[in-house]
Protein backbone atom coordinates (compact mmCIF):
# COMPACT_ATOMS: atom_id res chain seq x y z
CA UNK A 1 37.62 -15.43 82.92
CA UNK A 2 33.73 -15.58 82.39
CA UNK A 3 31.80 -12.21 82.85
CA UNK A 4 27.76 -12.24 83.89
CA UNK A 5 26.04 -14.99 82.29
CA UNK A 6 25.42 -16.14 85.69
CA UNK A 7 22.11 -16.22 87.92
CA UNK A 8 23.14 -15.29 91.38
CA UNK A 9 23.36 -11.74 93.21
CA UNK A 10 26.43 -10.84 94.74
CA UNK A 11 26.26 -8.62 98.05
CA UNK A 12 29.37 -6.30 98.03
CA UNK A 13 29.90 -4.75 101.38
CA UNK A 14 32.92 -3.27 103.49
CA UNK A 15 30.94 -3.59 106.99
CA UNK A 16 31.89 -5.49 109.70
CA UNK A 17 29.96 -9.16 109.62
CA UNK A 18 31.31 -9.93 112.39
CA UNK A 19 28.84 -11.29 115.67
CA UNK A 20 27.29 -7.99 117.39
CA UNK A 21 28.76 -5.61 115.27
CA UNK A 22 27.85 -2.37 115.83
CA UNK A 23 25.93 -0.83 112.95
CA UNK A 24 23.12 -0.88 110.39
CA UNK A 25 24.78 -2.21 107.27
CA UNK A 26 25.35 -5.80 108.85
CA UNK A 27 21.65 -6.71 109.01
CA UNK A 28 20.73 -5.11 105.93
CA UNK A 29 22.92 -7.23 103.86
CA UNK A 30 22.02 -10.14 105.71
CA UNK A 31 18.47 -9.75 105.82
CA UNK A 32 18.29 -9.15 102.11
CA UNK A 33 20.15 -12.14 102.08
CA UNK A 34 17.79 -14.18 103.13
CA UNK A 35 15.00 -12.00 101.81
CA UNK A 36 16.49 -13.04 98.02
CA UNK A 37 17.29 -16.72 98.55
CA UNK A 38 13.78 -17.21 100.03
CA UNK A 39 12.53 -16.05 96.79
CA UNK A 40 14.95 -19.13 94.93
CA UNK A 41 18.08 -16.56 94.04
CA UNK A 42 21.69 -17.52 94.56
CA UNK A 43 23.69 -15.14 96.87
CA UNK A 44 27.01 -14.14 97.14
CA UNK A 45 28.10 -12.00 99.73
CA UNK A 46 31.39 -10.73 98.81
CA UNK A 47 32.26 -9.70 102.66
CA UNK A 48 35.10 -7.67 104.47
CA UNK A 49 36.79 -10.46 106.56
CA UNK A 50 35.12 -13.40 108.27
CA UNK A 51 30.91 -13.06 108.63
CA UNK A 52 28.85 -14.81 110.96
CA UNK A 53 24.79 -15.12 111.05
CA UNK A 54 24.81 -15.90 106.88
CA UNK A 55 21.84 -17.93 106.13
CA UNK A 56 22.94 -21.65 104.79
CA UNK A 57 21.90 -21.41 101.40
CA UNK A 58 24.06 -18.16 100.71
CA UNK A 59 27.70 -18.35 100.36
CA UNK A 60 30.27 -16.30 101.92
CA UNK A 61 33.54 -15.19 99.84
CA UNK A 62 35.43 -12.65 102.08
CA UNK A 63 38.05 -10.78 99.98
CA UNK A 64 40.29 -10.47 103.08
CA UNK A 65 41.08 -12.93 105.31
CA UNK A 66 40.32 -10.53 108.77
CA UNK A 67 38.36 -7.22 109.05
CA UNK A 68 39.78 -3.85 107.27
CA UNK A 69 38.43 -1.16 109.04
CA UNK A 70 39.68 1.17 106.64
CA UNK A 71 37.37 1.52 103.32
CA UNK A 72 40.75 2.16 100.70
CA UNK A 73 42.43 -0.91 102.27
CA UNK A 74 39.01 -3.07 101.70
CA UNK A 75 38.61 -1.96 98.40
CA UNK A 76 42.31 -2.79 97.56
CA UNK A 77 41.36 -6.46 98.91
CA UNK A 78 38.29 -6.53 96.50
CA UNK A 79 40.35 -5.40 93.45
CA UNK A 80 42.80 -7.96 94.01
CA UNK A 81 39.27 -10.20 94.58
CA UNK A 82 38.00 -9.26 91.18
CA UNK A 83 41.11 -9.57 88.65
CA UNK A 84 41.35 -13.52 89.57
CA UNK A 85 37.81 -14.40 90.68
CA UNK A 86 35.82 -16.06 87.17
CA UNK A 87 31.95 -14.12 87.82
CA UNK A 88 30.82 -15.85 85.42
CA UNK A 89 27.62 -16.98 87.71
CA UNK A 90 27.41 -13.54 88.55
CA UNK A 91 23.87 -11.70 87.30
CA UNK A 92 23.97 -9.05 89.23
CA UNK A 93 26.46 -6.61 91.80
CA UNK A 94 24.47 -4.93 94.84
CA UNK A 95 27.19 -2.83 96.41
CA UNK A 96 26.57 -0.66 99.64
CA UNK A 97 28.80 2.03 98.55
CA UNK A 98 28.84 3.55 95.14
CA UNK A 99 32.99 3.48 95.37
CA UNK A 100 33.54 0.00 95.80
CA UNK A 101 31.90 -0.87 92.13
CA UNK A 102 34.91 1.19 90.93
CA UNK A 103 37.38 -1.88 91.45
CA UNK A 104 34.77 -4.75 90.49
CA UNK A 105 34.95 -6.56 87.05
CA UNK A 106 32.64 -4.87 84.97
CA UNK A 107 32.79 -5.25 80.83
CA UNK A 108 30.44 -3.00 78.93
CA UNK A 109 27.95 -2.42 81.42
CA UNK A 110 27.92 -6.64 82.71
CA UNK A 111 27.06 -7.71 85.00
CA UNK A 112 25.03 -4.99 85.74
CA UNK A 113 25.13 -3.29 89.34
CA UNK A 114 22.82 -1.69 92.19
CA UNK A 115 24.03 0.45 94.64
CA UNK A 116 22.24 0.95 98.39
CA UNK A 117 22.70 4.29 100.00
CA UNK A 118 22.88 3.99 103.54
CA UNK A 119 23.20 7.95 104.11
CA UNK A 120 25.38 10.20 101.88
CA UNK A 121 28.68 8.96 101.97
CA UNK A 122 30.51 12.23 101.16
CA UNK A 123 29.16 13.48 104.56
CA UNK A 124 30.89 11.30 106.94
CA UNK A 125 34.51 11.17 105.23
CA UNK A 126 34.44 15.06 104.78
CA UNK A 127 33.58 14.82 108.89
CA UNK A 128 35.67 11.96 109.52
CA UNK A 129 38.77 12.31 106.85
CA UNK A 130 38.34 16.03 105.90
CA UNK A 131 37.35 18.05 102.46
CA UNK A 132 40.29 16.63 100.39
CA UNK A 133 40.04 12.86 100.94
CA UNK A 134 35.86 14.04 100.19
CA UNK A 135 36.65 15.85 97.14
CA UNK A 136 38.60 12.53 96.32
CA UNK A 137 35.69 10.31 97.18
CA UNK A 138 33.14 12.63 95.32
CA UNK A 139 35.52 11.97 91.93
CA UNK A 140 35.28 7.95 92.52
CA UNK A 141 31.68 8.24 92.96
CA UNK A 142 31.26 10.14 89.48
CA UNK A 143 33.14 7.22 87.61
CA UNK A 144 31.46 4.31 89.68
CA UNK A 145 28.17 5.99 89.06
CA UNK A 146 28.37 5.08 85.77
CA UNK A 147 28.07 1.39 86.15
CA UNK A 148 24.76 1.52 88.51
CA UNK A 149 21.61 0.08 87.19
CA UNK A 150 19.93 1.70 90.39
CA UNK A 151 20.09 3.81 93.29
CA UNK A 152 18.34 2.86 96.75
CA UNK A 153 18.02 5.41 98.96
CA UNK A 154 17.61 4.19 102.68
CA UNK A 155 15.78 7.57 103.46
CA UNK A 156 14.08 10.49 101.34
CA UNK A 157 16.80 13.30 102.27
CA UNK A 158 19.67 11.71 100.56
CA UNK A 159 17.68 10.47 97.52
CA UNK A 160 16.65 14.53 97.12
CA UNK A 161 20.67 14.80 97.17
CA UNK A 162 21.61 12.53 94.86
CA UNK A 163 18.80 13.86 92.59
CA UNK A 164 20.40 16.62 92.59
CA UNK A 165 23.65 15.76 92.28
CA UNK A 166 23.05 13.44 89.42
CA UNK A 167 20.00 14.91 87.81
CA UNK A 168 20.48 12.24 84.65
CA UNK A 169 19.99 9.45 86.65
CA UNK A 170 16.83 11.02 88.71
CA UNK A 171 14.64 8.12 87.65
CA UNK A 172 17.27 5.47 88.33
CA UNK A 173 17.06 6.78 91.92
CA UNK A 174 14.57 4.89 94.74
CA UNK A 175 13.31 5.17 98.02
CA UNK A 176 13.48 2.33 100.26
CA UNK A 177 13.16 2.16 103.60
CA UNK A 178 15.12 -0.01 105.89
CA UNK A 179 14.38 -3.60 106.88
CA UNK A 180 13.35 -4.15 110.73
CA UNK A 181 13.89 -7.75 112.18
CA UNK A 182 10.41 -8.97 114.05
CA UNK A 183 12.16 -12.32 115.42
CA UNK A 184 14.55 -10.24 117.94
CA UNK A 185 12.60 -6.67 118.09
CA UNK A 186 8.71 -6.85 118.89
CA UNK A 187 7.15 -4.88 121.92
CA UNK A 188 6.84 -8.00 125.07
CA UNK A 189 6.17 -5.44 127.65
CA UNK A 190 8.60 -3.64 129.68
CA UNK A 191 8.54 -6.87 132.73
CA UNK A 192 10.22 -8.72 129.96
CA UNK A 193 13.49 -7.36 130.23
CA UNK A 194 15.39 -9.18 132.44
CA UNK A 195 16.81 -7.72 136.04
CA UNK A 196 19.36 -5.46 135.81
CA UNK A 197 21.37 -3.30 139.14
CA UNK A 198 20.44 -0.29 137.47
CA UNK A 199 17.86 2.04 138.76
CA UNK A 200 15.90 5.01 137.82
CA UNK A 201 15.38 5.66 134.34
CA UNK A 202 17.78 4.26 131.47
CA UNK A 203 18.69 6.31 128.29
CA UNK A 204 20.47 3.88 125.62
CA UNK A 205 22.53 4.71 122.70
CA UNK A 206 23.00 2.21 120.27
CA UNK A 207 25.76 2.45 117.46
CA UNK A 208 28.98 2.60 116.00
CA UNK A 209 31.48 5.05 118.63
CA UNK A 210 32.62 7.36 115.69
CA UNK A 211 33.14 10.98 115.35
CA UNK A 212 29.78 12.15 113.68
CA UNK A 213 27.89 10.07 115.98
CA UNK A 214 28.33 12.76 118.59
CA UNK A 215 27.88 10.45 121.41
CA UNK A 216 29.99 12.91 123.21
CA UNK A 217 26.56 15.34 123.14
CA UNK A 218 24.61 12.40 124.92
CA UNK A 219 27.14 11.68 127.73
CA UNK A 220 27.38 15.86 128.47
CA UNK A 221 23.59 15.86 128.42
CA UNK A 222 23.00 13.53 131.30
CA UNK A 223 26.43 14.89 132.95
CA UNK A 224 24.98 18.40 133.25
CA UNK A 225 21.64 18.18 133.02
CA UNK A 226 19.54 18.74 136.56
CA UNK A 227 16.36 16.92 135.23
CA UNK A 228 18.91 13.25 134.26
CA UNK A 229 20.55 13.53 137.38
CA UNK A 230 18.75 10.09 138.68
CA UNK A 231 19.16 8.87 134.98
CA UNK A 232 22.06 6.14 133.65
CA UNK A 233 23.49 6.29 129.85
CA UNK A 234 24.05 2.54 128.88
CA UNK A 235 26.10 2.45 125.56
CA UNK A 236 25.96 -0.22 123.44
CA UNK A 237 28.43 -0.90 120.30
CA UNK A 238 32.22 0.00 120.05
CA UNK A 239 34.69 1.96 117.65
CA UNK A 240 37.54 4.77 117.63
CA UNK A 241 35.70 6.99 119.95
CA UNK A 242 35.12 4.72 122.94
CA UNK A 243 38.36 5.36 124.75
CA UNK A 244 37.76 9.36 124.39
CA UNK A 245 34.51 9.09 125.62
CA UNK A 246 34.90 6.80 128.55
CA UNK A 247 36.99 9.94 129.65
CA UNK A 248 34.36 12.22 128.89
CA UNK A 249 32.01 9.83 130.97
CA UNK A 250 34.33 9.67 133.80
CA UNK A 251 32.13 10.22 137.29
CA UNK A 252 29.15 10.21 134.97
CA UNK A 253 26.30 7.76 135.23
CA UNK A 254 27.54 5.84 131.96
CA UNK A 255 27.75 2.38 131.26
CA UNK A 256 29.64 0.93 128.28
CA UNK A 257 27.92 -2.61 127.44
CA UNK A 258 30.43 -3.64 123.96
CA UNK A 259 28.86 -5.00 121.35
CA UNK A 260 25.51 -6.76 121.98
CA UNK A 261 24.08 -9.18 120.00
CA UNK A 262 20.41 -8.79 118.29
CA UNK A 263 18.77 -10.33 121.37
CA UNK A 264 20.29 -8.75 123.61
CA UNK A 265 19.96 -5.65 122.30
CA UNK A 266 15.82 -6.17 122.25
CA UNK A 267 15.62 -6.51 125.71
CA UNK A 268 17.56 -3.25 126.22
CA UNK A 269 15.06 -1.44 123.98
CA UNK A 270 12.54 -2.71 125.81
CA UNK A 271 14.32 -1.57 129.02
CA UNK A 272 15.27 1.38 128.04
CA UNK A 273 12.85 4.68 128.50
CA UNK A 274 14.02 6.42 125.56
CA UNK A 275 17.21 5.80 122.41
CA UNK A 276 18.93 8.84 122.19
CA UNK A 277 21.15 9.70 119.29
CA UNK A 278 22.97 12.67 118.48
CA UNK A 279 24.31 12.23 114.93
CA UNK A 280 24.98 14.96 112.99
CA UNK A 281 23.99 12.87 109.78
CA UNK A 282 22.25 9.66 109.37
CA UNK A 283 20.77 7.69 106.62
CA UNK A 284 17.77 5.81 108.43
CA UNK A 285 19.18 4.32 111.42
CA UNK A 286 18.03 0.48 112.01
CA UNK A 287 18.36 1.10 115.66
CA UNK A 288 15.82 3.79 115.67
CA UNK A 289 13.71 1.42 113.90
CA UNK A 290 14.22 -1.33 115.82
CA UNK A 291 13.51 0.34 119.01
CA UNK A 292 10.35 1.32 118.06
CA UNK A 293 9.34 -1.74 117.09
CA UNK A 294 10.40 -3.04 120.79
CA UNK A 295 8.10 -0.04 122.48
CA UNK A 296 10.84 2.50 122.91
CA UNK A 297 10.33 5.98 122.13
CA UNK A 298 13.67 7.73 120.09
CA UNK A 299 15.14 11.15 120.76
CA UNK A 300 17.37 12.65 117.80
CA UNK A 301 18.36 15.94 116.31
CA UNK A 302 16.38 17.38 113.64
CA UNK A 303 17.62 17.12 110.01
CA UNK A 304 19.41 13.99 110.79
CA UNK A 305 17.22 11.42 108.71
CA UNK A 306 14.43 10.60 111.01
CA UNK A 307 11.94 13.32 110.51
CA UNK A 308 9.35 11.54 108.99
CA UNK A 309 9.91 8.59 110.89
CA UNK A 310 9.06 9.91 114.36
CA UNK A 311 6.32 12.00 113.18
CA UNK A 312 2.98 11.08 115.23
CA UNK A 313 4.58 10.67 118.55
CA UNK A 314 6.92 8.34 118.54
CA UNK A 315 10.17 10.37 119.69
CA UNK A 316 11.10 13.53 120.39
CA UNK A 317 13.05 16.00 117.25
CA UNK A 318 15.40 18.59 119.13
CA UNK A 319 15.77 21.31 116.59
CA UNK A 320 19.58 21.69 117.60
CA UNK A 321 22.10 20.19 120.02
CA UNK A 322 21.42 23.02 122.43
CA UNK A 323 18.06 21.29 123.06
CA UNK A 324 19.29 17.93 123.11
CA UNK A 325 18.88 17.54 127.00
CA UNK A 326 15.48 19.60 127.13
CA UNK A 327 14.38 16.46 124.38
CA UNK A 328 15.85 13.63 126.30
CA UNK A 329 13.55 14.90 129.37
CA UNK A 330 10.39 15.22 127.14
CA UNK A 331 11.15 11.44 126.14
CA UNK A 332 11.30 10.46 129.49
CA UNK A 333 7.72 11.73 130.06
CA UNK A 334 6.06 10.12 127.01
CA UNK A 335 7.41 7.18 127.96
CA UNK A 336 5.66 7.51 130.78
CA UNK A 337 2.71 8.23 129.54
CA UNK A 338 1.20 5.37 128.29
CA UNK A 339 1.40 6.47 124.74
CA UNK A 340 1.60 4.31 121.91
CA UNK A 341 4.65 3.70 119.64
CA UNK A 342 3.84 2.61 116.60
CA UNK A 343 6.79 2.09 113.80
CA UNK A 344 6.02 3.91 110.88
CA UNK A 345 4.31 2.50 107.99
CA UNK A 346 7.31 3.06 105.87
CA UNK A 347 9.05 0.56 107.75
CA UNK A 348 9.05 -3.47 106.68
CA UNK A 349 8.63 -5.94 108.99
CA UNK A 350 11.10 -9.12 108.16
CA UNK A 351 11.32 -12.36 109.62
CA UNK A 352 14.32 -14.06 110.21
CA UNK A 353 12.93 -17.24 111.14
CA UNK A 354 10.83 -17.74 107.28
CA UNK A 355 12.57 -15.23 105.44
CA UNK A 356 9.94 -13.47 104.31
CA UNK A 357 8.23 -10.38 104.92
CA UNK A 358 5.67 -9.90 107.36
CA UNK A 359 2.82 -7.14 107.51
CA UNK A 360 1.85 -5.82 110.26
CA UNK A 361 -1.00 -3.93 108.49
CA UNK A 362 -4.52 -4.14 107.29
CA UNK A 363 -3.85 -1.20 104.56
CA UNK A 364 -3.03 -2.59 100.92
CA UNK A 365 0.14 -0.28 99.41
CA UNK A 366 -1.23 0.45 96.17
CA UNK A 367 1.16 2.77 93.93
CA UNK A 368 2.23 1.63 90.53
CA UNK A 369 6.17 1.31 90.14
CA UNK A 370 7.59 4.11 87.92
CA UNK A 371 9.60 1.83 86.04
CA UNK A 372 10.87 -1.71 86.89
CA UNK A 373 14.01 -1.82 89.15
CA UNK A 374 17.08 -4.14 88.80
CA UNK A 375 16.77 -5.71 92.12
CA UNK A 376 14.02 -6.29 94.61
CA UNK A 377 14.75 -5.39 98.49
CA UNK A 378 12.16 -6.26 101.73
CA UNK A 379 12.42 -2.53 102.95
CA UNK A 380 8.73 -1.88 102.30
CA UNK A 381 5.95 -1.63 104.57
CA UNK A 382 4.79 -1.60 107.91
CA UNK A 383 4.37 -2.83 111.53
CA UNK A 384 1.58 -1.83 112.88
CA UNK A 385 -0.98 -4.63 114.89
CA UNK A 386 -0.78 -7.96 115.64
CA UNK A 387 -1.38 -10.27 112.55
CA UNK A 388 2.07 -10.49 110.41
CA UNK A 389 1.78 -12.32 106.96
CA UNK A 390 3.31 -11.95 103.62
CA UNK A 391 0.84 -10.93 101.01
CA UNK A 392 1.57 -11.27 97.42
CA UNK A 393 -1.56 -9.47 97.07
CA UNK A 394 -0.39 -6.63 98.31
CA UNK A 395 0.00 -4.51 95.46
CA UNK A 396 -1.67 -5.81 92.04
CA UNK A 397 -0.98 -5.78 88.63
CA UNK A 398 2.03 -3.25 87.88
CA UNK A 399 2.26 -2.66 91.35
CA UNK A 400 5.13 -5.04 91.59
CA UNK A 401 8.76 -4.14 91.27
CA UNK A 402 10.36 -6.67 88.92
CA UNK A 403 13.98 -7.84 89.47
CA UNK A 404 15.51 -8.48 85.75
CA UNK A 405 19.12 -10.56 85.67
CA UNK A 406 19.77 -11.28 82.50
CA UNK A 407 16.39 -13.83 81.08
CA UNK A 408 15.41 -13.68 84.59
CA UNK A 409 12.41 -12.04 85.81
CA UNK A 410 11.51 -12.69 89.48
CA UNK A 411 8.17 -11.30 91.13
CA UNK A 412 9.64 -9.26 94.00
CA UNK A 413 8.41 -6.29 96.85
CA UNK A 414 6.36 -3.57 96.29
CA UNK A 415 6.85 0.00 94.89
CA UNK A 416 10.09 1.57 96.70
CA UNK A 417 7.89 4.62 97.65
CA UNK A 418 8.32 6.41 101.16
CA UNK A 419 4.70 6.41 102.93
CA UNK A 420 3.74 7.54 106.15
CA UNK A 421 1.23 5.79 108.00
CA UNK A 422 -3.18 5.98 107.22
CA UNK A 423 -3.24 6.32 110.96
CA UNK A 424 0.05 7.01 113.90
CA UNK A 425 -2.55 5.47 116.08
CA UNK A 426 -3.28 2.32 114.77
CA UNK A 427 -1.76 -0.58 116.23
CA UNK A 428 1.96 -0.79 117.31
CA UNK A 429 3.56 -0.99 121.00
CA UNK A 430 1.91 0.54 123.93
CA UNK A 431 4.57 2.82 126.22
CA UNK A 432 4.00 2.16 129.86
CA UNK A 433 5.53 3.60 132.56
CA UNK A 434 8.54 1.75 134.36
């Protein structure tokens, strides 16, 4: 069987590819998808069951023939995947989880591998599993570890985490923000969401229904709070928790949509008066990103991942769950107030329709790379304005992170540094009131 003399990337990830599937992981690895074969690089994605929305020129190989939800079973499938498949056109693994590079084919250090880190991993088994199936995942990590070319960090707090957990490796170890899709999430104005029998104001969720979501605090927030008595929870997106917390919601004003797909889900954004999320852990949540860029302000708990992000007005930070429902009801009066949301400049606008990335800003990033990373990915940038174009100007000289697989060296994004915005006022979606 050949090993990595090959020239394309393969995508390893355990999510659910399915259409509308709740989550942030599904249109990652599909806009980088597109984002890589745009710039003339094969694509694999090695994919948990069936997967719909794949661009054409990518290929799908899923290592199961339906959906696993459970992340032993899924990397079971892609050992069994790896000890018969021939990767010999394989330059590069980009898994999503640092555990699932422990089953692939690897043979002294080739192909080589990158590793996104959508959150810390450790965190949601220990809250989902409990410490000992943690402590077991925190030993897989250590040997996978080994095999990773790079790091990407979705969001500053777990890159400080992993720096510290893995202090040799602190310079393999980037920031990169997530991806935000400009074809189905742009501000239209809030007449552009269609009719709907609901009245008063909205509050959406948007997300997976798991345990350390803590939907549960949402639904007891507008169940008990005096000030959301006129307002209606929609929830949008599916999983274990959804049949405890329709009986939670039972008599409440909550409505359970399913999974929506990406168009869909604008027009609730834009709908919407505020997102609300309650996690007690996030990476950078995509739906926080994409409602801002649709005009909708965001409500979380602090410490959670978004910090930074809604910095300058554009949410509301509850320093604990206690103040959860005293947040909600700020939201509900900046959207109101005619106050612009603007998506942070550490965002990156992508279109779906070109595949390429689109700037919504007048500012030129100009930081030199620390070193050259194995693999470019579009989670750079800004939205800010009107004018979107992709600049290969953008950032000169040694500005440019390089993608190297094997002979190949491909001109890719810029720097995977976190920056906030010149200006929180400039450009972005005006808020007006419903």
């Amino acid at each position: 069987m050949g090993r990595g003399t090959g020239r394309r990337v393969a995508l390893v990830t355990g999510a659910d590819l399915r259409p509308g599937a709740p989550g942030g992981t599904r249109p990652y690895v599909l806009g980088l998808a597109r984002f890589l074969a745009a710039r003339g690089l094969g694509v694999d994605i090695l994919s948990n069951g069936p997967a719909a929305g794949v661009p054409d020129d990518c290929r799908v190989v899923p290592v199961s023939r339906e959906f696993l939800p459970s992340s032993l079973r899924f990397q079971r499938a892609l050992g069994r995947w790896g000890r018969r498949a021939d990767t010999s056109e394989i330059g590069l693994f980009h898994a999503q989880r640092p555990d699932d590079l422990l089953v692939l084919p690897f043979e002294d250090g080739v192909p080589p591998a990158v590793c996104t880190l959508h959150g810390n991993p450790m965190k949601g088994i220990r809250r989902r599993r409990g410490p000992w199936l943690a402590w077991a995942y925190r030993r897989a990590e250590r040997k996978a570890i080994r095999h990773v070319e790079a790091l990407i960090a979705v969001d500053s707090d777990t890159a400080r985490a992993y720096r510290r957990r893995y202090p040799g490796l602190a310079d393999r170890i980037h920031v990169i923000p997530i991806a935000v899709d400009v074809d189905s999430f742009r501000y239209l104005g809030r007449e552009s969401a269609p009719g709907d029998s609901l009245a008063g104001r909205v509050l959406l969720y948007a997300g997976r229904l798991s345990v350390e979501k803590r939907v549960d605090r949402i639904v007891d927030a507008v169940a008990h709070t005096a000030a959301l008595s006129e307002a209606t929870l929609v929830i949008a997106g599916t999983g274990p928790e959804e049949h405890r917390l329709r009986r939670i919601a039972n008599g409440a004003k909550v409505r359970f949509l399913g999974n929506l797909a990406p168009d869909r889900m604008g027009t609730w954004y834009r709908r919407a008066d505020a997102l609300v999320l309650a996690s007690e852990f996030e990476g950078l949540p995509t739906v926080a990103l994409e409602a801002l860029a649709s005009g909708c302000p965001v409500v979380a708990l602090a410490g959670c991942g978004l910090d930074d992000v809604l910095r300058g007005g554009r949410g509301i930070l509850a320093q604990s769950p206690a103040e959860l429902p005293e947040a909600i009801v700020s939201a509900l009066r900046l959207r109101g107030s005619g106050t612009t949301i603007a998506i942070p400049l550490s965002a990156l606008a992508f279109s779906r329709s070109t595949g390429r990335l689109r700037r919504r800003s007048s500012h030129e990033l100009a930081c030199p790379a620390r070193r050259p990373i194995p693999l470019a990915n579009p989670s750079r940038l800004g939205i800010h304005g009107q004018q979107v174009r992709a600049d290969p100007r953008a950032v000169p000289g040694k500005g440019r992170a390089r993608l190297r697989l094997r002979g190949i060296r491909t001109r890719g994004s810029p720097n995977p540094r976190f920056h906030e915005p010149l200006s929180h006022r400039q450009g972005g979606a005006p808020v007006r009131g419903s």
